[in-house]
C-alpha atoms as a PDB file:
ATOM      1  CA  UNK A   1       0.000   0.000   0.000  1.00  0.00           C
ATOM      2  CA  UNK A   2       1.989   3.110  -0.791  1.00  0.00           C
ATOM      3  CA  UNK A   3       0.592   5.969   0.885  1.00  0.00           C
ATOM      4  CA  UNK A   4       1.529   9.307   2.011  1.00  0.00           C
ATOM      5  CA  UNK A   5      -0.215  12.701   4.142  1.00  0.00           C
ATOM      6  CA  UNK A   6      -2.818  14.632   2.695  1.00  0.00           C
ATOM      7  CA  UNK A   7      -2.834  18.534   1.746  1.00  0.00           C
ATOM      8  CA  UNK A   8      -6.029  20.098   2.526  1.00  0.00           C
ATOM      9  CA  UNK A   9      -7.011  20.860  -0.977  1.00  0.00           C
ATOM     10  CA  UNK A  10      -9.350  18.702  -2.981  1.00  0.00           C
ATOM     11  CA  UNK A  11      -9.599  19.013  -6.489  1.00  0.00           C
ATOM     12  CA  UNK A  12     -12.086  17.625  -9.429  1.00  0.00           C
ATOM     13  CA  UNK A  13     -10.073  16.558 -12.074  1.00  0.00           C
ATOM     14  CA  UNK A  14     -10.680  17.616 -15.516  1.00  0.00           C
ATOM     15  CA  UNK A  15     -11.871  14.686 -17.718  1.00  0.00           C
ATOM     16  CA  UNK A  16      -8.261  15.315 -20.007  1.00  0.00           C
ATOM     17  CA  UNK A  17      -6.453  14.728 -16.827  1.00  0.00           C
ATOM     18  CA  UNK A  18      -8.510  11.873 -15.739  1.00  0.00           C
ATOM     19  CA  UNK A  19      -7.756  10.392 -19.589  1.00  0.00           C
ATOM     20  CA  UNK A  20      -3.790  11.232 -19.258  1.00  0.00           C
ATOM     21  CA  UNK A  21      -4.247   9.097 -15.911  1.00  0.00           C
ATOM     22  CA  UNK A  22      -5.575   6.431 -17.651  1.00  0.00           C
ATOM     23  CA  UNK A  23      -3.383   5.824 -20.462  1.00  0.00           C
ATOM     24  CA  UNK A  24      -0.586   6.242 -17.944  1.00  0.00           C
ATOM     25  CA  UNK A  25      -1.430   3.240 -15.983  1.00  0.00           C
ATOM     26  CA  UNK A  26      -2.607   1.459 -19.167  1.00  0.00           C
ATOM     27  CA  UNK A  27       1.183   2.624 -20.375  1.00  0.00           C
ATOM     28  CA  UNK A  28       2.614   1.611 -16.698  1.00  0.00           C
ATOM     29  CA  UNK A  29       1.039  -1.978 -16.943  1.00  0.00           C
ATOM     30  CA  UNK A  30       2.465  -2.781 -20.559  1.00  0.00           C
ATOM     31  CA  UNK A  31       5.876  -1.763 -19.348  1.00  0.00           C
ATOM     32  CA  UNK A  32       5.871  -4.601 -16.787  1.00  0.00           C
ATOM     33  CA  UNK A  33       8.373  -7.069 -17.864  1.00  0.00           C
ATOM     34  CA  UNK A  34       8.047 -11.074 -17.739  1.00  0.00           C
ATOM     35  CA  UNK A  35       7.218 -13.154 -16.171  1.00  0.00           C
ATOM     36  CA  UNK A  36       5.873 -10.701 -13.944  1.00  0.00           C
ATOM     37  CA  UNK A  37       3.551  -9.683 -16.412  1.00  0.00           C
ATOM     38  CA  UNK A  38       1.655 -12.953 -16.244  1.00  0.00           C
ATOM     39  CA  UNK A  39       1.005 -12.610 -12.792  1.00  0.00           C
ATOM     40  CA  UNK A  40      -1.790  -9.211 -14.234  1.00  0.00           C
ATOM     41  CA  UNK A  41      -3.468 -12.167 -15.655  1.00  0.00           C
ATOM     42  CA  UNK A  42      -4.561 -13.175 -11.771  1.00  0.00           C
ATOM     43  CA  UNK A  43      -5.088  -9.355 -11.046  1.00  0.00           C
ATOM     44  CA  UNK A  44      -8.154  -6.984 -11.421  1.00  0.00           C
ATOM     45  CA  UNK A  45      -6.541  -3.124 -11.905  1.00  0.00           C
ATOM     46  CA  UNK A  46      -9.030  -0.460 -11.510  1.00  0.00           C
ATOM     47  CA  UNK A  47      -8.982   3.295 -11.249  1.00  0.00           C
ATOM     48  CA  UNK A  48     -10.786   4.947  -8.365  1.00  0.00           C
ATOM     49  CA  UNK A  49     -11.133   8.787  -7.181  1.00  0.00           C
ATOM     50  CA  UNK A  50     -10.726   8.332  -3.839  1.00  0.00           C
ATOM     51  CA  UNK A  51     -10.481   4.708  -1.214  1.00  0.00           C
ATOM     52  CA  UNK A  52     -13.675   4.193   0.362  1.00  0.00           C
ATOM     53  CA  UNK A  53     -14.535   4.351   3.849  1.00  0.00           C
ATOM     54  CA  UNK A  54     -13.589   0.891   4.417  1.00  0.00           C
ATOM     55  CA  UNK A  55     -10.628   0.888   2.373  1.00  0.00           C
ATOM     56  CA  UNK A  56      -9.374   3.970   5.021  1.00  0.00           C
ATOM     57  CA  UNK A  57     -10.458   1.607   7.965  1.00  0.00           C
ATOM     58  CA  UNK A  58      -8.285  -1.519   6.238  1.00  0.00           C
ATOM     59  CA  UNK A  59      -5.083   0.714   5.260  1.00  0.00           C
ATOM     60  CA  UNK A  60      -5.122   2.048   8.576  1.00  0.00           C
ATOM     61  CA  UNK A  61      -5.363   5.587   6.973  1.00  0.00           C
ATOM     62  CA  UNK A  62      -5.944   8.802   9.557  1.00  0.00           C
ATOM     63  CA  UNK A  63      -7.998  11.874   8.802  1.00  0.00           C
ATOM     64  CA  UNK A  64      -5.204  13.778   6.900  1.00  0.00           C
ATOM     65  CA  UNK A  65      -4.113  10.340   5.187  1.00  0.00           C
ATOM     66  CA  UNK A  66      -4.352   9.680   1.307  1.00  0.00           C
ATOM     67  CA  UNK A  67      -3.348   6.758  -0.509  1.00  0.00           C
ATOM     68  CA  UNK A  68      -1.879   6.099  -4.149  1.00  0.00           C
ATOM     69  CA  UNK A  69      -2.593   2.642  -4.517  1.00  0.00           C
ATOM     70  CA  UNK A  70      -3.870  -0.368  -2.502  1.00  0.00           C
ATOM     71  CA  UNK A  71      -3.466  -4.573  -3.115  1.00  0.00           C
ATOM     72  CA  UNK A  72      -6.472  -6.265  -1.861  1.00  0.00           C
ATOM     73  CA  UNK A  73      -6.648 -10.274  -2.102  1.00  0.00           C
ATOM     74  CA  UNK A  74      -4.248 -13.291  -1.572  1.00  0.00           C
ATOM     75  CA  UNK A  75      -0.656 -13.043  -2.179  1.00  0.00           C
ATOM     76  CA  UNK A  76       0.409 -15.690  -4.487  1.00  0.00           C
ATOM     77  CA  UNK A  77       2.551 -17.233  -1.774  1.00  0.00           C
ATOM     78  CA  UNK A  78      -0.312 -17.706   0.579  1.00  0.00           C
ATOM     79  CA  UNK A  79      -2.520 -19.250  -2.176  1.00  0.00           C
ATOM     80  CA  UNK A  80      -3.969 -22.503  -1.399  1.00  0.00           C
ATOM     81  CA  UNK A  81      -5.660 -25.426  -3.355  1.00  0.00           C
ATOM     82  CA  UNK A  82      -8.799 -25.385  -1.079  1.00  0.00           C
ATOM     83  CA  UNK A  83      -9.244 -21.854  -0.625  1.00  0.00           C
ATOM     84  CA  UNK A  84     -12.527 -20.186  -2.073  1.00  0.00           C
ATOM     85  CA  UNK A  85     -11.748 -16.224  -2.060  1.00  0.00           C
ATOM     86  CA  UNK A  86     -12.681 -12.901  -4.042  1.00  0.00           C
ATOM     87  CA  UNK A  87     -10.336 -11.729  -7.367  1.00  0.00           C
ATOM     88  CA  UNK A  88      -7.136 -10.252  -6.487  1.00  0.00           C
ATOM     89  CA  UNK A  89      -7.582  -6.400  -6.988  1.00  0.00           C
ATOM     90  CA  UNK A  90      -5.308  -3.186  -7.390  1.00  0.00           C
ATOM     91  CA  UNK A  91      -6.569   0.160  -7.216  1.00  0.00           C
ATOM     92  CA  UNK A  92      -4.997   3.293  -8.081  1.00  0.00           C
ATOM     93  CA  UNK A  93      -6.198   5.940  -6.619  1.00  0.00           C
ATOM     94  CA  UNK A  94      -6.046   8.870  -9.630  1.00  0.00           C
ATOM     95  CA  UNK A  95      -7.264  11.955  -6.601  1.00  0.00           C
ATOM     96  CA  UNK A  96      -3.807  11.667  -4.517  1.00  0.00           C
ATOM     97  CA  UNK A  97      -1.660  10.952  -7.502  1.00  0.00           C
ATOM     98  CA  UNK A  98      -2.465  13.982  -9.717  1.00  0.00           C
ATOM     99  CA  UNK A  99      -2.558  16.182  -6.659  1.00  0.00           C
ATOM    100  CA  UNK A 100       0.599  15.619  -5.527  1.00  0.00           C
ATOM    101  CA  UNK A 101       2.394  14.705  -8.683  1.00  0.00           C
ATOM    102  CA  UNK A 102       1.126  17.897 -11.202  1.00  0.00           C
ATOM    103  CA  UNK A 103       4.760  17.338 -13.139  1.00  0.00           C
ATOM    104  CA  UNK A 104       3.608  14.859 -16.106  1.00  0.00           C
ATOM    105  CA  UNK A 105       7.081  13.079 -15.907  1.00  0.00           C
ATOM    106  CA  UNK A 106       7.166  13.159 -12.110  1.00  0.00           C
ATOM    107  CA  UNK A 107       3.381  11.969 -12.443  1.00  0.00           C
ATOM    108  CA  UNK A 108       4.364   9.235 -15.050  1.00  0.00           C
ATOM    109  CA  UNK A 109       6.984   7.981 -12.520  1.00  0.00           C
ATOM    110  CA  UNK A 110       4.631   7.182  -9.479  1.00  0.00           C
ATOM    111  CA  UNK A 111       2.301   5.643 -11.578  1.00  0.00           C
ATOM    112  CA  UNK A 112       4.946   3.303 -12.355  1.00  0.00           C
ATOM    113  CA  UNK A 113       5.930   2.901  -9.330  1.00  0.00           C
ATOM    114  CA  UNK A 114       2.459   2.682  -7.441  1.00  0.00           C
ATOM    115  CA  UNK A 115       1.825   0.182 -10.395  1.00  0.00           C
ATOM    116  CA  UNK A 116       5.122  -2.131  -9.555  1.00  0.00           C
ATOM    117  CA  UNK A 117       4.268  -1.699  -5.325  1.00  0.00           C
ATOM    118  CA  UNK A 118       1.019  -3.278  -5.719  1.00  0.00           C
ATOM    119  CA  UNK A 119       1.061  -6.188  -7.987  1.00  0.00           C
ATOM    120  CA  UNK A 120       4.821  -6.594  -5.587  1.00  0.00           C
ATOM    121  CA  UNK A 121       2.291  -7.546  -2.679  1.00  0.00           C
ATOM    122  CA  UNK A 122       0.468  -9.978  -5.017  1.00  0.00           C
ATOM    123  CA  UNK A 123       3.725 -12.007  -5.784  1.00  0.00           C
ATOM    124  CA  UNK A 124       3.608 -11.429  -1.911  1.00  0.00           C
ATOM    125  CA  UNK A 125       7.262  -9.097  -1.157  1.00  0.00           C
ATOM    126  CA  UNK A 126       6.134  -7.031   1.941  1.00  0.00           C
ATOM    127  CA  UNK A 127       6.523  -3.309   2.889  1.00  0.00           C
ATOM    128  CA  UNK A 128       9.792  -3.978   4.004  1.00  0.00           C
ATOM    129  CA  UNK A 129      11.383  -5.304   1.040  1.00  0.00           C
ATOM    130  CA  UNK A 130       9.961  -3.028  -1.171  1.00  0.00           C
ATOM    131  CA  UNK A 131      11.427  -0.409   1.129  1.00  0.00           C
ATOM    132  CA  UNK A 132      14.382  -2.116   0.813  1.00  0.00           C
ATOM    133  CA  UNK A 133      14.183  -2.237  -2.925  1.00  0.00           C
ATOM    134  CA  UNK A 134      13.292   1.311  -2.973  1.00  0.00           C
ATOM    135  CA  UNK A 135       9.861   0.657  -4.396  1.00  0.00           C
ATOM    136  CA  UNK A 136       7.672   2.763  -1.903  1.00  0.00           C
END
């Protein structure tokens, strides 16, 4: 979950932004390399404004918390034969990322980035190795 404090200001994104944002991530998830790549096929990515309610209560987000991108589901390295579960799911959340990022290249990098983070918890590397790795 990479996620970072809040500014005050909220913004409504014009649609052109919200398009740019789009084809970014569509850009971002093309650009991941195999065999990793494969592992999308076992991933919904969506695009959302803002986490819900009970995405705040899971991340453990405060009042002045925002969030760029969240893994919900099973890592791969937990899966098990028996298990019945939900689809594997990344969200990007567009509202903290083109707030805080309003340099296209700068914005184009934490896409990326938020991009690699996430499905990195579905192959199951934790916080602290992506840390590590510099991926946070």
């Amino acid at each position: 979950m990479a996620k970072r404090p809040r500014g005050s200001a909220r913004h409504r994104h014009s649609v052109e932004a919200v398009d740019r944002f789009d084809a970014l991530v569509q850009s971002a998830l093309e650009m991941i390399p195999e065999p990793f790549a494969r592992a999308l096929d076992e991933v919904a990515v969506v695009i959302e404004d803002e986490p819900s309610l009970d995405q705040r209560r899971e991340a453990g987000l405060g009042p002045g918390d925002g969030l760029y991108g969240l893994y919900e589901g099973i890592p791969r390295t937990e899966y098990a034969a028996d298990w019945g579960f939900l689809p594997n799911k990344i969200t990007l959340f567009s509202s903290a990322l083109l707030e805080d990022f309003p340099n296209p290249a700068e914005l184009e990098h934490e896409v990326w980035i938020t991009v690699v983070h996430e499905l990195a918890h579905h192959l199951g590397i934790p916080d602290s190795r992506l840390h590590e790795l510099g991926v946070d």
